[in-house]
Protein backbone atom coordinates (compact mmCIF):
# COMPACT_ATOMS: atom_id res chain seq x y z
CA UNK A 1 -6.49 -4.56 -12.13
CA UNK A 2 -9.16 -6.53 -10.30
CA UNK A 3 -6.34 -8.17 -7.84
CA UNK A 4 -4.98 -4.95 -7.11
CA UNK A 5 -8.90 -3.75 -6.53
CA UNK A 6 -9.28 -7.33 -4.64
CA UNK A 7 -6.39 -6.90 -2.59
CA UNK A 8 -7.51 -3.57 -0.82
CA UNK A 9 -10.97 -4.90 -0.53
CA UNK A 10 -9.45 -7.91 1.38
CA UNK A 11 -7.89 -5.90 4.20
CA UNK A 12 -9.96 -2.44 4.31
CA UNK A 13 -12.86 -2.56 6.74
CA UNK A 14 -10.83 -5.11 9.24
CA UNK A 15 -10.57 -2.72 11.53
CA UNK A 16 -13.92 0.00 11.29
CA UNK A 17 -14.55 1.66 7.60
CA UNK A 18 -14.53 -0.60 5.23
CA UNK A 19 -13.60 1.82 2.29
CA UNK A 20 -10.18 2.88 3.98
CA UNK A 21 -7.05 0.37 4.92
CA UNK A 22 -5.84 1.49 8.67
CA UNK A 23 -1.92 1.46 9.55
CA UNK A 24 -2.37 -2.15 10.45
CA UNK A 25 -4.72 -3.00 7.59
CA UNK A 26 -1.70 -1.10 5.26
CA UNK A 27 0.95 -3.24 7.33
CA UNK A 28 -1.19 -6.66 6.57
CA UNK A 29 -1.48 -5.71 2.72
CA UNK A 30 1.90 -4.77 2.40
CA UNK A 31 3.35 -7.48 3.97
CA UNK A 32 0.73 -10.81 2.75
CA UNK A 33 0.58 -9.05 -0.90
CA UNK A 34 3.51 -7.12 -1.67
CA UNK A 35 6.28 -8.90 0.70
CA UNK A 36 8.07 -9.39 -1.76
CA UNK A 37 8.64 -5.38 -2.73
CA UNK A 38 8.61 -4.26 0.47
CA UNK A 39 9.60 -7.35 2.98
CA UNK A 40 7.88 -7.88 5.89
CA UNK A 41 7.52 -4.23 6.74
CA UNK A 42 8.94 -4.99 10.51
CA UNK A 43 10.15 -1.45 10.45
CA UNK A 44 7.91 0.46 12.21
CA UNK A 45 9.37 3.87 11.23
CA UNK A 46 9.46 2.87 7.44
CA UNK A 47 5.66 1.82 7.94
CA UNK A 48 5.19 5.48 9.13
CA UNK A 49 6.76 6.63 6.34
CA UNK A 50 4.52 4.81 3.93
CA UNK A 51 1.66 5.45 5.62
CA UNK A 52 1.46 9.44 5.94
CA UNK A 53 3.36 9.96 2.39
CA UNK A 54 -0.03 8.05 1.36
CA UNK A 55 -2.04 9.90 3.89
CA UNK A 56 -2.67 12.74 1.32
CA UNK A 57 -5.86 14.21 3.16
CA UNK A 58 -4.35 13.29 6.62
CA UNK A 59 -7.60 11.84 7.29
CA UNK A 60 -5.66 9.03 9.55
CA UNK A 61 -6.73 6.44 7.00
CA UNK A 62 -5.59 5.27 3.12
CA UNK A 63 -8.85 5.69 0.72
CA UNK A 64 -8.76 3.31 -2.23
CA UNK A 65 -7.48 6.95 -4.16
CA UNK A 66 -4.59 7.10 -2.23
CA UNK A 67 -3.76 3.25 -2.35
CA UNK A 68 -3.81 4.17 -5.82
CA UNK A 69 -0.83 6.04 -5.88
CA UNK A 70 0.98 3.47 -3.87
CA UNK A 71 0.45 1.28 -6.75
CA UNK A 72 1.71 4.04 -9.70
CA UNK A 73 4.87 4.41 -7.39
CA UNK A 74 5.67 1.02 -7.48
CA UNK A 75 4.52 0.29 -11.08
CA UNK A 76 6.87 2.98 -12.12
CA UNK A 77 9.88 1.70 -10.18
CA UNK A 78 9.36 -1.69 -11.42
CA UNK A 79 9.23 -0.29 -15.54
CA UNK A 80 12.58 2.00 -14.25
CA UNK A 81 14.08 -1.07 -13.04
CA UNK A 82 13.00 -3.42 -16.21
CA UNK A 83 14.79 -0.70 -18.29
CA UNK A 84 17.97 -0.70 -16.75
CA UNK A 85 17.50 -4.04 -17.02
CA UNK A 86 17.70 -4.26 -20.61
């Protein structure tokens, strides 16, 4: 839990308020910490994707709440994928 609350610490506030990750903050995190999930998020309509579906108060920005559910999507594809893995 404390790299996941590290990682959005690390890249909010870059680029004004430092409590809320900006489309390019959001493209740095996803690409430096989660490249691996999501590549190197070149995709620019994929990013805009990711970024409003998280946008849940359209605010223009992604609160640590809403960074939140980024992180219970993915954790629940990963345990879907682990099961059909088994």
């Amino acid at each position: 839990m404390a790299t996941l609350i590290a990682a959005f610490h690390k890249y909010s506030g870059k680029e004004g308020d430092k409590l809320t990750l900006s489309k390019g903050e959001l493209k740095d995190l996803l690409t430096a910490e989660l490249g691996d999930i999501f590549g190197k998020t070149q995709d620019k309509t994929a990013l805009d994707k990711i970024f409003k579906d998280l946008d849940a108060n359209a605010d223009g920005s992604v609160d640590f709440q809403e960074y939140v559910t980024l992180i219970s999507c993915i954790t629940m594809l990963c345990n879907d994928s682990f099961k059909k893995g088994k």
